[in-house]
C-alpha atoms as a PDB file:
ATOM      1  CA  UNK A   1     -26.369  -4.754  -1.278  1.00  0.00           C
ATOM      2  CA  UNK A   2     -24.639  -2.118   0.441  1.00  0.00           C
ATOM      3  CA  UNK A   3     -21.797  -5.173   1.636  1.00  0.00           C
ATOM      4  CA  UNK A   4     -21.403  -6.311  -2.038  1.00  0.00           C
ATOM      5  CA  UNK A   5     -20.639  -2.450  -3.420  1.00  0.00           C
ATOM      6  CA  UNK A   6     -18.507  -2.036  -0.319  1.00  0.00           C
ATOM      7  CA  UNK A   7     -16.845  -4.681  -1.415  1.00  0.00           C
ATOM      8  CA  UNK A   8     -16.002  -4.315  -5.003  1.00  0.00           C
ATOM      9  CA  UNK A   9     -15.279  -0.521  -4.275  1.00  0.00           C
ATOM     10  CA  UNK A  10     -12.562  -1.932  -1.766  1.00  0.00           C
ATOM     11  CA  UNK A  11     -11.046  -4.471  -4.481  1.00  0.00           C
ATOM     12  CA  UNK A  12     -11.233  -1.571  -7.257  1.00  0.00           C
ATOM     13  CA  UNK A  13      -9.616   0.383  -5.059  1.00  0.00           C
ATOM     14  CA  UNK A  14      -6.664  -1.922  -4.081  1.00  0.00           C
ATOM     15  CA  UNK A  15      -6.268  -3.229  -7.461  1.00  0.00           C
ATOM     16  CA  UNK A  16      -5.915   0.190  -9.166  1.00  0.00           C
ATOM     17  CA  UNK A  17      -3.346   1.157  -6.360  1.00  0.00           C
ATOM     18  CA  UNK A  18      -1.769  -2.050  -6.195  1.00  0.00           C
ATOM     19  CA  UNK A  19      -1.095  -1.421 -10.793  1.00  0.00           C
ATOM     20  CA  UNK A  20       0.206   1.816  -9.302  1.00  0.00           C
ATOM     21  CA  UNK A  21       2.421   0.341  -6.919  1.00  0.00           C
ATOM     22  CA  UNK A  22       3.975  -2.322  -9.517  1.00  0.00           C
ATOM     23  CA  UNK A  23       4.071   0.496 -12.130  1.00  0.00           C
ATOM     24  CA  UNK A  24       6.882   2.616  -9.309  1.00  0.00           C
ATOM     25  CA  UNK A  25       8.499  -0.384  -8.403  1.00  0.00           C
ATOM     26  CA  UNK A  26       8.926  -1.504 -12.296  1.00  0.00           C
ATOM     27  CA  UNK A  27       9.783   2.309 -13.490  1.00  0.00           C
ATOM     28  CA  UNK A  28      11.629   3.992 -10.422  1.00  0.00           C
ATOM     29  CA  UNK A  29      14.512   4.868 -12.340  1.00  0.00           C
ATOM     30  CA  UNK A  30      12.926   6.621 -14.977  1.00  0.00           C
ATOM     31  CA  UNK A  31      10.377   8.374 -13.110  1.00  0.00           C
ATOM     32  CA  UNK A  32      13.576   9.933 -10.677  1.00  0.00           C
ATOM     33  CA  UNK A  33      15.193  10.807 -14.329  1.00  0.00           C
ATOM     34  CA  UNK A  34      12.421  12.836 -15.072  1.00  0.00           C
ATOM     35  CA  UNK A  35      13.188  15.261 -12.071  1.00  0.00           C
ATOM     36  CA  UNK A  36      17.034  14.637 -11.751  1.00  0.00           C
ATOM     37  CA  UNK A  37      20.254  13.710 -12.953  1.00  0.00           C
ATOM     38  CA  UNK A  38      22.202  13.616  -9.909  1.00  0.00           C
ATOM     39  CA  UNK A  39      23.024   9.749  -9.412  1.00  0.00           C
ATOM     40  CA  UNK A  40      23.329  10.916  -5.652  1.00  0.00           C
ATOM     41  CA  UNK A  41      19.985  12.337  -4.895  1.00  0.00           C
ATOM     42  CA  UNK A  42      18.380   9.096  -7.327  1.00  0.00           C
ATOM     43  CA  UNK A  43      19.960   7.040  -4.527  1.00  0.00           C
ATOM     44  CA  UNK A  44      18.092   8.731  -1.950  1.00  0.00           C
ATOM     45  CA  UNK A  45      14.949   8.739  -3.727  1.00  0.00           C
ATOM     46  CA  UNK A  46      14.609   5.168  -5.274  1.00  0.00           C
ATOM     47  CA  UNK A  47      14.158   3.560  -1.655  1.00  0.00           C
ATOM     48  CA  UNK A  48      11.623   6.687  -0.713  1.00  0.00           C
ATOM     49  CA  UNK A  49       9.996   5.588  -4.299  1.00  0.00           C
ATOM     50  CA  UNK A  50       9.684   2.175  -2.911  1.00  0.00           C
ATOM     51  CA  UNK A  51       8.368   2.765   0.437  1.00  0.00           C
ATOM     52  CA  UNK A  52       5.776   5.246  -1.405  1.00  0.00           C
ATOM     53  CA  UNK A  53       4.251   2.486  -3.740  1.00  0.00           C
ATOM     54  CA  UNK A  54       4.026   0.106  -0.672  1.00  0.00           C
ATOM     55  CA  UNK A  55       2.274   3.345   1.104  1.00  0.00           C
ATOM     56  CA  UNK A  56      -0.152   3.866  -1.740  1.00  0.00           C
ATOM     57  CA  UNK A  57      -1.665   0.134  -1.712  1.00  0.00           C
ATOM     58  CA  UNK A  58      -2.746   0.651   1.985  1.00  0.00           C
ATOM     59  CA  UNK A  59      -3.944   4.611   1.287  1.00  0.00           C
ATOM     60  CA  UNK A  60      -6.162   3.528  -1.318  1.00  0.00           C
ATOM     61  CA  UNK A  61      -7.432   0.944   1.005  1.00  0.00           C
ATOM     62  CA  UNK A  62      -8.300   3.229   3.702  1.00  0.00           C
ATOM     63  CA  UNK A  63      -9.542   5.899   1.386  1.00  0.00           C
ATOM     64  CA  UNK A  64     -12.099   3.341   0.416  1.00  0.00           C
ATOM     65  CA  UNK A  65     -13.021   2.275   4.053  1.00  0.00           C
ATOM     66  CA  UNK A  66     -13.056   5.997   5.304  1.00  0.00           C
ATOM     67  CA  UNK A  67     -15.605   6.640   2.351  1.00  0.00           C
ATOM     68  CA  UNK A  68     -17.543   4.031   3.046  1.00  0.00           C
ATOM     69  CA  UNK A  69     -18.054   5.049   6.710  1.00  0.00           C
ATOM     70  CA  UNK A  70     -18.493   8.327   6.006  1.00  0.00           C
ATOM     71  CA  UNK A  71     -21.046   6.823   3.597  1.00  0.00           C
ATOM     72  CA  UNK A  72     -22.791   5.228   6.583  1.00  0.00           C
ATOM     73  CA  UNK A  73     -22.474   8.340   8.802  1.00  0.00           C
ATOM     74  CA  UNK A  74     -19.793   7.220  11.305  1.00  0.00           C
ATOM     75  CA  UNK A  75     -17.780   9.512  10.941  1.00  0.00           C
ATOM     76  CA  UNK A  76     -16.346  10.072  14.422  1.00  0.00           C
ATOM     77  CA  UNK A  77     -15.206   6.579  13.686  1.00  0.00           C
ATOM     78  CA  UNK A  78     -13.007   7.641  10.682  1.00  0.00           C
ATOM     79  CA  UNK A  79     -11.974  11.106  12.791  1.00  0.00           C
ATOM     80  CA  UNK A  80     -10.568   8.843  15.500  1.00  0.00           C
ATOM     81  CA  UNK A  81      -9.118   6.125  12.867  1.00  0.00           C
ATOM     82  CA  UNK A  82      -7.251   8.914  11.611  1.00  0.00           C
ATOM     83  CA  UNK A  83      -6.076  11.161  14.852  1.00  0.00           C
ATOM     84  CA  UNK A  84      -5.101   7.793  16.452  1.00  0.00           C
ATOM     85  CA  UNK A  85      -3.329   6.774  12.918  1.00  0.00           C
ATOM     86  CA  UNK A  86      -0.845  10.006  11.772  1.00  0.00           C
ATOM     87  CA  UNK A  87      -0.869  11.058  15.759  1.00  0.00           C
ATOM     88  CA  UNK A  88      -0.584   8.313  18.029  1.00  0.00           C
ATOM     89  CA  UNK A  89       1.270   5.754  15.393  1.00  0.00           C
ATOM     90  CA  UNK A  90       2.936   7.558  12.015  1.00  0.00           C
ATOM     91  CA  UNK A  91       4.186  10.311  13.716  1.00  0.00           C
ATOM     92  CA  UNK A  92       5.679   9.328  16.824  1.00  0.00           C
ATOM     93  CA  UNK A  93       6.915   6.252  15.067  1.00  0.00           C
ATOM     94  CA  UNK A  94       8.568   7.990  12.346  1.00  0.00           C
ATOM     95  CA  UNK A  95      10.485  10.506  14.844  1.00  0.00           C
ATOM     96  CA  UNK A  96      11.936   7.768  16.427  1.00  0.00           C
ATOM     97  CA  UNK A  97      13.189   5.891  13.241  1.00  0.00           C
ATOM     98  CA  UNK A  98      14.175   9.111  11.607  1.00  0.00           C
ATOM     99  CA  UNK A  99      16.288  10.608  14.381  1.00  0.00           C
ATOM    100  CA  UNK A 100      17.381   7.433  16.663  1.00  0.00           C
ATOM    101  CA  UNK A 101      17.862   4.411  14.114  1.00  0.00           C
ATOM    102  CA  UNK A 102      19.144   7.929  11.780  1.00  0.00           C
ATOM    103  CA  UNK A 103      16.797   6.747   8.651  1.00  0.00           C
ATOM    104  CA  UNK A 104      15.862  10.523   8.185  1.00  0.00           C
ATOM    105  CA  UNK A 105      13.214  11.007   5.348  1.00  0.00           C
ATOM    106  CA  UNK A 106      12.675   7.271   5.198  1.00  0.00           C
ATOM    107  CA  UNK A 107      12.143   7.161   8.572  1.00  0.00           C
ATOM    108  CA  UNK A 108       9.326   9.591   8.283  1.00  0.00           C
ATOM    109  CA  UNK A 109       7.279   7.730   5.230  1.00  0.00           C
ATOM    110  CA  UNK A 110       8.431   3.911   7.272  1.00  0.00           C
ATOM    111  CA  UNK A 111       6.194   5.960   9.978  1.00  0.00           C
ATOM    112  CA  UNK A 112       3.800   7.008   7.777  1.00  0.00           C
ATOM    113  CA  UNK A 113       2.796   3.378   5.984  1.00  0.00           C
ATOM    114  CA  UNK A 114       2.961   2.099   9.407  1.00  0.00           C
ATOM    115  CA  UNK A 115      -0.407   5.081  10.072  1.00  0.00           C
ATOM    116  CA  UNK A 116      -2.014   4.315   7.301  1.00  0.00           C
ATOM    117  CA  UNK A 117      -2.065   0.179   7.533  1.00  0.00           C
ATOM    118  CA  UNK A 118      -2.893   0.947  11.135  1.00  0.00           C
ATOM    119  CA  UNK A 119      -6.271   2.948   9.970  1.00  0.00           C
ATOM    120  CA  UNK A 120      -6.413   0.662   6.801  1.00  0.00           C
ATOM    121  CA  UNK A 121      -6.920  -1.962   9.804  1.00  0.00           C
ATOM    122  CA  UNK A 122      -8.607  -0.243  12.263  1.00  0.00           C
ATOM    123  CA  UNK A 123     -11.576   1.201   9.392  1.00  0.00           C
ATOM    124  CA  UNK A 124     -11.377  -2.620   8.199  1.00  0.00           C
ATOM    125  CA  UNK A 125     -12.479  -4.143  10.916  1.00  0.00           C
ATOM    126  CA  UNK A 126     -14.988  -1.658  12.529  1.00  0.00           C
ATOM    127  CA  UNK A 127     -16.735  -1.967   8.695  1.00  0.00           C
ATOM    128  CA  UNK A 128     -16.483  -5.902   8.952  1.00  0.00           C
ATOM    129  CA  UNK A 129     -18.679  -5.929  12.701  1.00  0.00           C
ATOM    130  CA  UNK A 130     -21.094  -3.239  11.216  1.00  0.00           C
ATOM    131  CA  UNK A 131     -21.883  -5.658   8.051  1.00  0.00           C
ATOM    132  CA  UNK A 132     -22.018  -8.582  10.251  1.00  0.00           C
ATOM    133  CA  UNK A 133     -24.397  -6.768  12.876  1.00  0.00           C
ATOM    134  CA  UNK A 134     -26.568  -5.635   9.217  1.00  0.00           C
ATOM    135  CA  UNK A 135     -26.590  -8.727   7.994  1.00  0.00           C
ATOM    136  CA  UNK A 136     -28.415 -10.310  11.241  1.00  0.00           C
ATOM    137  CA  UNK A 137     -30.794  -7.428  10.993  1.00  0.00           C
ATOM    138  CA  UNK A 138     -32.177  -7.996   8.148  1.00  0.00           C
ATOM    139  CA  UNK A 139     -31.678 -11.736   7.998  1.00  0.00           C
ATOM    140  CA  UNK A 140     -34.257 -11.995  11.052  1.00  0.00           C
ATOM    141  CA  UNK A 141     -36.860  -9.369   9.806  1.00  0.00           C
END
């Protein structure tokens, strides 16, 4: 049972996030009008706004994953998921973009998507092997 609830906890998860996600892409402009009228700093945010609601899909994702290891009691596995992810990955990654390709603040969230789909992945598949290795368990008992 604990693969089914998993499960639908995952696809609540990135179905919520993913109405979130549509909802910024759909609304950008009106959302940045309810903070600003500068056209100029709109035109800076509306791609941030964008990269954000892309971001969000794979948070919720992970969210879900790290909960459900934590849920199992690995959580070393989600510590490391998540050092490795912002440390080794987003960060680093979104230095370089920001300063040497000059993206500046996009750079930055480009770096930090690229963490979280890199945990999203990571928490993914280590959950995937510890269902499978379950489901022989008690398959053969």
């Amino acid at each position: 049972y604990i693969n089914s609830y998993s499960l639908v906890c995952s696809f609540i998860s990135f179905s919520f996030m993913f109405l979130c996600a549509v909802f910024l892409f759909v609304f950008n402009e009106q959302i940045v009008g309810l903070y600003t009228s500068d056209v100029r700093l709109a035109e800076i945010i509306i791609p941030i706004i964008y990269i954000a609601a892309v971001y969000q899909v794979f948070d919720g994702l992970q969210i879900a994953f790290s909960g459900i290891l934590k849920g199992l009691k690995k959580t070393k596995l989600v510590t490391v998921a998540i050092l490795c992810g912002y440390w080794l990955f987003g960060l680093p990654l979104g230095g370089f973009l920001a300063y040497k390709f000059k993206m500046e603040l996009m750079g930055f969230w480009v770096g930090l998507g690229v963490a979280i789909f890199i945990m999203g992945v990571f928490m993914g598949t280590a959950l995937y092997f510890m269902f499978q290795k379950l489901r022989k368990e008690y398959t053969t008992v």
